[in-house]
C-alpha atoms as a PDB file:
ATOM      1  CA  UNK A   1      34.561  33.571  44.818  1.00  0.00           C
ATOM      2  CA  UNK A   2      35.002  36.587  43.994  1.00  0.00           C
ATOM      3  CA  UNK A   3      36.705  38.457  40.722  1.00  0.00           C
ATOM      4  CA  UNK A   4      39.362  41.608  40.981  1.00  0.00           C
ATOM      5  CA  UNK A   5      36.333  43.205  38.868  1.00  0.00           C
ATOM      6  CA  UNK A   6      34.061  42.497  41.737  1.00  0.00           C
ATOM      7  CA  UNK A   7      36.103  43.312  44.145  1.00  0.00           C
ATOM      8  CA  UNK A   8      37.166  46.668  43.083  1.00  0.00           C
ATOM      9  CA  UNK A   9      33.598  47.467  42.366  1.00  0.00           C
ATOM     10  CA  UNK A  10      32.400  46.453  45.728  1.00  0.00           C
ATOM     11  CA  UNK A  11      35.083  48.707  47.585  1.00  0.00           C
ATOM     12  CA  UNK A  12      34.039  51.367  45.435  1.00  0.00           C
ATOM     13  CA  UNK A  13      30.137  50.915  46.196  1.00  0.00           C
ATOM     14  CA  UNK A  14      31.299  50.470  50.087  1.00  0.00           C
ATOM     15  CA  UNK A  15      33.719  54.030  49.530  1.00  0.00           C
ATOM     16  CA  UNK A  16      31.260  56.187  48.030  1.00  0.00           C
ATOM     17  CA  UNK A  17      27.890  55.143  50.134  1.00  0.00           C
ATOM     18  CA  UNK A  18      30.556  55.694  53.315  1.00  0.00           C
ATOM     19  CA  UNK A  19      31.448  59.131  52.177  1.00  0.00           C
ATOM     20  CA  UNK A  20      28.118  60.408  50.216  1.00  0.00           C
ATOM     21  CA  UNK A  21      25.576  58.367  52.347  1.00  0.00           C
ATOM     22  CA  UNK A  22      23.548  57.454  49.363  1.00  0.00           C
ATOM     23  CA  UNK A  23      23.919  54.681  47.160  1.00  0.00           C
ATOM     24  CA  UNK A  24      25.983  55.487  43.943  1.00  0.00           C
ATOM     25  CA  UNK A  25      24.151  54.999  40.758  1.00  0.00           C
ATOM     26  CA  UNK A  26      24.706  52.179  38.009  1.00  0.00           C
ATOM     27  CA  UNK A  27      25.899  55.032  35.578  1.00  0.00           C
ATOM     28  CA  UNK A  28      28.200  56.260  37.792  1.00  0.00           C
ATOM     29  CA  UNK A  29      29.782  52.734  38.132  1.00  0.00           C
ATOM     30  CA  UNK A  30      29.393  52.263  34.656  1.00  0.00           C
ATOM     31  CA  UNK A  31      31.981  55.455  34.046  1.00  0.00           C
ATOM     32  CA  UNK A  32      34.608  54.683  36.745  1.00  0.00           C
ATOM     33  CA  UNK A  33      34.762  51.131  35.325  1.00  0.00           C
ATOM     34  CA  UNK A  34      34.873  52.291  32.030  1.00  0.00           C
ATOM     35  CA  UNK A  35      31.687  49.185  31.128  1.00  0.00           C
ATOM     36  CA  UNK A  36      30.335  50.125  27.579  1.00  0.00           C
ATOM     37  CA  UNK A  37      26.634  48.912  28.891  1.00  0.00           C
ATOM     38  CA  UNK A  38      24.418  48.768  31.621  1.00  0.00           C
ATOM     39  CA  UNK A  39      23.714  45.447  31.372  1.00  0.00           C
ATOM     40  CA  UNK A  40      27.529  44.785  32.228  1.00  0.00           C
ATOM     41  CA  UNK A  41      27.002  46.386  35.308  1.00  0.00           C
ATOM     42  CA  UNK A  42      23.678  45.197  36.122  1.00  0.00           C
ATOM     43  CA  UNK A  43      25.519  41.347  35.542  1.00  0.00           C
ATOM     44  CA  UNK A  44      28.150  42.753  38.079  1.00  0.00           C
ATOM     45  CA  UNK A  45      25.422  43.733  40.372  1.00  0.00           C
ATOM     46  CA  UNK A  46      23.161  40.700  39.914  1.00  0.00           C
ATOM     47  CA  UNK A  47      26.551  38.930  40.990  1.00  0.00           C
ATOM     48  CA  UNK A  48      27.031  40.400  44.254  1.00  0.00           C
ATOM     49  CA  UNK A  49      23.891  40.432  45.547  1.00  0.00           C
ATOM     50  CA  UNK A  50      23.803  36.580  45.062  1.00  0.00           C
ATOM     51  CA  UNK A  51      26.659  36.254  47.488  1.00  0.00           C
ATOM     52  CA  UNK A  52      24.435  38.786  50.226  1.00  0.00           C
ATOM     53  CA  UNK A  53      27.083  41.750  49.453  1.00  0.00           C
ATOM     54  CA  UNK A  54      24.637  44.059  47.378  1.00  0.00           C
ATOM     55  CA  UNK A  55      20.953  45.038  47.217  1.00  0.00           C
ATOM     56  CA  UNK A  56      18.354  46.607  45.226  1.00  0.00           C
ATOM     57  CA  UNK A  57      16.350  49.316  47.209  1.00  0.00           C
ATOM     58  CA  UNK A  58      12.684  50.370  47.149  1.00  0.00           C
ATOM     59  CA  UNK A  59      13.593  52.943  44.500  1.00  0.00           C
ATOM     60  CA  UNK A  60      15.433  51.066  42.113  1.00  0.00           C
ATOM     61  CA  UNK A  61      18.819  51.750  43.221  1.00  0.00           C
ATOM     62  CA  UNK A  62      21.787  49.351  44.109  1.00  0.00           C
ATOM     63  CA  UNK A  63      23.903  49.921  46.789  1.00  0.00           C
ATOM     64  CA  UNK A  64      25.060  48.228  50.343  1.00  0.00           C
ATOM     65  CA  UNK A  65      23.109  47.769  53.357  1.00  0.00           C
ATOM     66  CA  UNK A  66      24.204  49.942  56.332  1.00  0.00           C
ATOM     67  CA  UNK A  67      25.931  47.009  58.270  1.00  0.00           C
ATOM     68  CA  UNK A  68      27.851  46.097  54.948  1.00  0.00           C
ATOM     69  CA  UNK A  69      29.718  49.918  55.006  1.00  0.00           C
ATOM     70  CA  UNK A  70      29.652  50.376  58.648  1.00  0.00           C
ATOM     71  CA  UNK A  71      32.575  47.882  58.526  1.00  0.00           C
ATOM     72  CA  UNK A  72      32.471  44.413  58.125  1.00  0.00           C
ATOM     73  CA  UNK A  73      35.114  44.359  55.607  1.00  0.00           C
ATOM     74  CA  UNK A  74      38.821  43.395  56.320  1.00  0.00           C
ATOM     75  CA  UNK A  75      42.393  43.896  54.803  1.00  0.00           C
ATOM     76  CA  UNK A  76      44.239  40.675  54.350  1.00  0.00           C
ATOM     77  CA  UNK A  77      47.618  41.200  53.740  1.00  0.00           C
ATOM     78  CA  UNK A  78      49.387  39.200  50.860  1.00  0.00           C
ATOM     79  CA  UNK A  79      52.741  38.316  51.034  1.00  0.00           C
ATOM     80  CA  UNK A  80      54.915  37.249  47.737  1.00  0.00           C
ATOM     81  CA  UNK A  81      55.695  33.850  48.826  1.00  0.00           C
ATOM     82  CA  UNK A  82      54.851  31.507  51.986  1.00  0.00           C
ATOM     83  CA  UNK A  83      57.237  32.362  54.304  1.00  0.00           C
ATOM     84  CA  UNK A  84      60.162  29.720  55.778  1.00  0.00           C
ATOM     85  CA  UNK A  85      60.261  29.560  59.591  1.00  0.00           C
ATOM     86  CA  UNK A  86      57.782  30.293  62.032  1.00  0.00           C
ATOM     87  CA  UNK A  87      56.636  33.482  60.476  1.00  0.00           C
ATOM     88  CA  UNK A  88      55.357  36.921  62.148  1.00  0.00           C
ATOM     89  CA  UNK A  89      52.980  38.504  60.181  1.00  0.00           C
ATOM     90  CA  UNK A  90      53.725  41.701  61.983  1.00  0.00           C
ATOM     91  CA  UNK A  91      57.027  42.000  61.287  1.00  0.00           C
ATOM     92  CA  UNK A  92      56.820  41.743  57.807  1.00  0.00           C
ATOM     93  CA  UNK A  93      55.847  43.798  55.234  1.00  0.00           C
ATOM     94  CA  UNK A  94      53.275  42.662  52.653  1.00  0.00           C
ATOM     95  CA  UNK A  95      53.649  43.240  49.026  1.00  0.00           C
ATOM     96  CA  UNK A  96      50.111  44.398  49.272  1.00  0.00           C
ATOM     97  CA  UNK A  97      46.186  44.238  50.662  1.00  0.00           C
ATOM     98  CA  UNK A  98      43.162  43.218  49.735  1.00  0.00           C
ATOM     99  CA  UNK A  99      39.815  44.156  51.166  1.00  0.00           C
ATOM    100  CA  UNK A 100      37.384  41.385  51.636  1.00  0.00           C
ATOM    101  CA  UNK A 101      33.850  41.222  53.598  1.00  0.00           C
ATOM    102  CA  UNK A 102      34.539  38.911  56.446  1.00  0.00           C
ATOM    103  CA  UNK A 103      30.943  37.016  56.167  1.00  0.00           C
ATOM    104  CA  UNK A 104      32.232  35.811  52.439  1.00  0.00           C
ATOM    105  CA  UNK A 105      35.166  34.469  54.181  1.00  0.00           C
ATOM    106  CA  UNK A 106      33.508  33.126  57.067  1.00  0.00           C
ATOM    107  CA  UNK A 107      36.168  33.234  59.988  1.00  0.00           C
ATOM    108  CA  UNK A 108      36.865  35.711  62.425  1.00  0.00           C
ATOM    109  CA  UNK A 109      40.020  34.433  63.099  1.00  0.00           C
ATOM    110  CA  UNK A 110      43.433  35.535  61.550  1.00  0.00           C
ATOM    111  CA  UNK A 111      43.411  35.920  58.450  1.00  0.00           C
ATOM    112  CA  UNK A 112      46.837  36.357  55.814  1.00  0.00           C
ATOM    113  CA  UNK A 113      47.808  35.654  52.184  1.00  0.00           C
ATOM    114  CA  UNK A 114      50.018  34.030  49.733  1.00  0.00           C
ATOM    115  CA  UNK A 115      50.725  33.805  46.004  1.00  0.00           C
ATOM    116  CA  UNK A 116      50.631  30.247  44.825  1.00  0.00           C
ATOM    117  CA  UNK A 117      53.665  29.314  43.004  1.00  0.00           C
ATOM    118  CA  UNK A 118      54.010  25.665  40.950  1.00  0.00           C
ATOM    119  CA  UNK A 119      51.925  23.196  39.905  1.00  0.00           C
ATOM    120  CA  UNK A 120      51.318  20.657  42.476  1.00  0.00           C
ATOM    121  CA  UNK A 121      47.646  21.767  43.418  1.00  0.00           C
ATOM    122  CA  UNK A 122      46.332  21.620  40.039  1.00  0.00           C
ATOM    123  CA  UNK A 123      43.686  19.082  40.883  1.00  0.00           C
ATOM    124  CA  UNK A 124      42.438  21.181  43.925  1.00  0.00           C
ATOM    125  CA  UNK A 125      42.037  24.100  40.993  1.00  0.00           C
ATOM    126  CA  UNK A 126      44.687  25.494  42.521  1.00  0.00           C
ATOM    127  CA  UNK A 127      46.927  27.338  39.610  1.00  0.00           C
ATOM    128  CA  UNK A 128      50.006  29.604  39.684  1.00  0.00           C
ATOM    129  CA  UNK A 129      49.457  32.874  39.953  1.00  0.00           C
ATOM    130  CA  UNK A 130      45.915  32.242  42.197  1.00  0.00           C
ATOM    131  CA  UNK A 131      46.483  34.482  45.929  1.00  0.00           C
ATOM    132  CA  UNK A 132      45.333  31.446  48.775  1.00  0.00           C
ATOM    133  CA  UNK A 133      43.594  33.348  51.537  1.00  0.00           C
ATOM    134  CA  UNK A 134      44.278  31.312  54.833  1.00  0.00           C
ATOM    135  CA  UNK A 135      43.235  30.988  58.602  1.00  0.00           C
ATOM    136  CA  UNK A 136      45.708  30.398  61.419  1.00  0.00           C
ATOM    137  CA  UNK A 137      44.508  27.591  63.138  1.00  0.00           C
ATOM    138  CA  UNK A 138      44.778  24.051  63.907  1.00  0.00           C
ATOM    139  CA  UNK A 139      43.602  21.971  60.931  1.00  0.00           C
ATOM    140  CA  UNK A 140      41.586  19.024  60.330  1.00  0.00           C
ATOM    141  CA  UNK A 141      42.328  16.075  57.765  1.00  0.00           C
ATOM    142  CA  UNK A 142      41.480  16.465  54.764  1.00  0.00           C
ATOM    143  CA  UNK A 143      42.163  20.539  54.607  1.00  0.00           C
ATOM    144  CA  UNK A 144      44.744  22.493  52.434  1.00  0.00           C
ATOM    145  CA  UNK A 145      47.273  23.756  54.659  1.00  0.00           C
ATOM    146  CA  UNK A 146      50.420  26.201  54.053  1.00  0.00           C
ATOM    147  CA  UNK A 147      52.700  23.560  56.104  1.00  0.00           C
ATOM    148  CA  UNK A 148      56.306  24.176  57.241  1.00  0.00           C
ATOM    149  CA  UNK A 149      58.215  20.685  56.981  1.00  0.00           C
ATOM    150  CA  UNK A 150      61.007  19.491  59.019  1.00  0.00           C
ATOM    151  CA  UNK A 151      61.650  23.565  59.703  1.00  0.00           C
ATOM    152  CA  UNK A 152      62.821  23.971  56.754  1.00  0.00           C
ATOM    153  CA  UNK A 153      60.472  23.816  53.559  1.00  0.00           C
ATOM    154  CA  UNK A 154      57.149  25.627  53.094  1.00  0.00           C
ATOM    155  CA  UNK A 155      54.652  23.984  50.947  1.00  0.00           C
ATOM    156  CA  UNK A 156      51.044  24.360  50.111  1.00  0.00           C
ATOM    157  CA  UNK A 157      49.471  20.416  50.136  1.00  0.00           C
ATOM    158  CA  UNK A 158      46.497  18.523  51.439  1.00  0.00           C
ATOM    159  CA  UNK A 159      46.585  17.136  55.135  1.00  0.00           C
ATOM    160  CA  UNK A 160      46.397  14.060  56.064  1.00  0.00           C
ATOM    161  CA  UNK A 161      46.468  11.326  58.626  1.00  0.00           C
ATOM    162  CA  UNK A 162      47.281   7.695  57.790  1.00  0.00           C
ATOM    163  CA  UNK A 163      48.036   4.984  60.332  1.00  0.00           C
ATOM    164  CA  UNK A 164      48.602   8.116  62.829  1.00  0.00           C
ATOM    165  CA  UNK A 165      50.932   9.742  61.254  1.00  0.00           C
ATOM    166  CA  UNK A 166      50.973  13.171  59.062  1.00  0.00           C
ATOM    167  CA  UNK A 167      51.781  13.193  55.362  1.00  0.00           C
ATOM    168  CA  UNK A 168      51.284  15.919  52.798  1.00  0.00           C
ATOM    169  CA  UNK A 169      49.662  15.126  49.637  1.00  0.00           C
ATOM    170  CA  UNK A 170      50.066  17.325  46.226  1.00  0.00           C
ATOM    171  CA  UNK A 171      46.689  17.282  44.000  1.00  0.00           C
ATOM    172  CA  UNK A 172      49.083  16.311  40.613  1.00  0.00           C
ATOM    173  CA  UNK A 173      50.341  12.614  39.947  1.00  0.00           C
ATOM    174  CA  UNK A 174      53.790  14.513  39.197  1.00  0.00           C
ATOM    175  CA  UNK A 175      54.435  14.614  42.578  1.00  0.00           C
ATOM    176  CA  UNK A 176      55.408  12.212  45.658  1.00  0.00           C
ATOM    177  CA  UNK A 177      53.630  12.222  49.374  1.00  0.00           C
ATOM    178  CA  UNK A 178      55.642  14.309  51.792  1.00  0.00           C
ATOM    179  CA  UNK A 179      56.288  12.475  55.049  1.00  0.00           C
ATOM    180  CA  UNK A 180      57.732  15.159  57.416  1.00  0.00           C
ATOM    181  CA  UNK A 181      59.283  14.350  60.748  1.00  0.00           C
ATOM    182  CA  UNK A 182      58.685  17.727  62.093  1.00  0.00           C
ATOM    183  CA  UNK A 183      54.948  19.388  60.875  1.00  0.00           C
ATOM    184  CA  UNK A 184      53.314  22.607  61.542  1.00  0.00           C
ATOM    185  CA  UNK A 185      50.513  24.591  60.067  1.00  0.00           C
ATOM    186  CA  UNK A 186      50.930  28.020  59.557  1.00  0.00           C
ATOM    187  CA  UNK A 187      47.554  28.621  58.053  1.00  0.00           C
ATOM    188  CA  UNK A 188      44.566  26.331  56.267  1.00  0.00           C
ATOM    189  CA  UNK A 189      43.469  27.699  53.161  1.00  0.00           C
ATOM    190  CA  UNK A 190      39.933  28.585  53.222  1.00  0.00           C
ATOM    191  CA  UNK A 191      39.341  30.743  50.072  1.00  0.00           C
ATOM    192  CA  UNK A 192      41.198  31.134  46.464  1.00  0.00           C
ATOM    193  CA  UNK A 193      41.065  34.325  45.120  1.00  0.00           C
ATOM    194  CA  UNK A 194      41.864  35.120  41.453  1.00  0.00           C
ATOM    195  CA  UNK A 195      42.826  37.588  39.638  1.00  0.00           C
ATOM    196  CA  UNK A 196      40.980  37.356  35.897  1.00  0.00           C
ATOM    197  CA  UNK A 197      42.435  39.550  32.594  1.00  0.00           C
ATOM    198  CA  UNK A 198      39.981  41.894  31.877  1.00  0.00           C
ATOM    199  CA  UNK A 199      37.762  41.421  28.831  1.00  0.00           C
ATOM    200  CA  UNK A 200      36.791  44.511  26.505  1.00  0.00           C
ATOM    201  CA  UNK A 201      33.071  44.899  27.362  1.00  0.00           C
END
């Protein structure tokens, strides 16, 4: 998963190779992000190029392979709370964006946001505060799913099946199973992104 840190470096690394066409340097990351070391941005680098985003060329240098900038990224938009109803994304207007490369998410479907609010998906490592990136689609047991119960209620709980029929379950004793009459899935979670306080380097 990645961090905000990571994330705004990688948009920068994608920005100025698109624009320059040429790699920027570590030092020149190191300034925008104001990092006190190299190795801070070497760890950053390091990072990224475990998940396939960055890579080290023949003369040292870090940067992003040409199908990385030619555009495999995405903007997700994030909306402040899951909506009630059968929402249209296009009609709204999200409280913001966030750019993401689509092969890290791993769907080419679409693709919106959500703030989690509460408590109930503690045991998933699911905390208030975290932004749940999910997939409209049909989903399979087992999955997180932003569900809309009895066309009323918007949650975000695990789905399940049991003796054929639906129930929602929280990942936190505190809370009951949700039996809905009426169930629909407006999107299955497939990533958790979130957002870390920065540390002074």
């Amino acid at each position: 998963m990645l961090t905000e840190k990571q994330t705004a470096i990688l948009d920068y690394l994608r920005t100025y190779q698109a624009q320059e066409h040429v790699p920027a340097s570590s030092r020149m990351v190191q300034r925008k992000f104001g990092f006190s070391s190299q190795t801070t941005v070497m760890r950053h680098f390091w990072a990224l190029a475990t998940m396939g985003l960055v890579e080290q060329f023949s003369d040292g240098r870090w940067g992003m392979s040409t199908d990385v900038v030619g555009g495999h990224f995405t903007d997700i938009p994030v909306y402040g709370s899951i909506p009630a109803g059968a929402p249209e994304f296009t009609e709204q207007q999200p409280a913001e964006t966030l750019s993401f490369d689509a092969r890290v998410l791993g769907t080419k479907g679409q693709v919106w946001a959500v703030r989690v609010q509460g408590d109930s998906m503690t045991g998933a490592h699911i905390v208030e505060g975290d932004i749940a990136i999910l997939e409209k689609r049909e989903p399979r047991p087992g999955e997180i799913i932003a569900a809309l119960v009895d066309e009323t209620t918007t949650t975000l709980k695990r789905y399940l099946v049991e003796e054929g029929r639906p129930l929602l379950r929280a990942a936190n004793d505190k809370y009951r199973d949700i039996f809905p009459a009426v169930l629909e899935c407006q999107g299955v979670l497939i990533a958790i992104f979130r957002r870390q306080v920065a540390r002074s380097q």
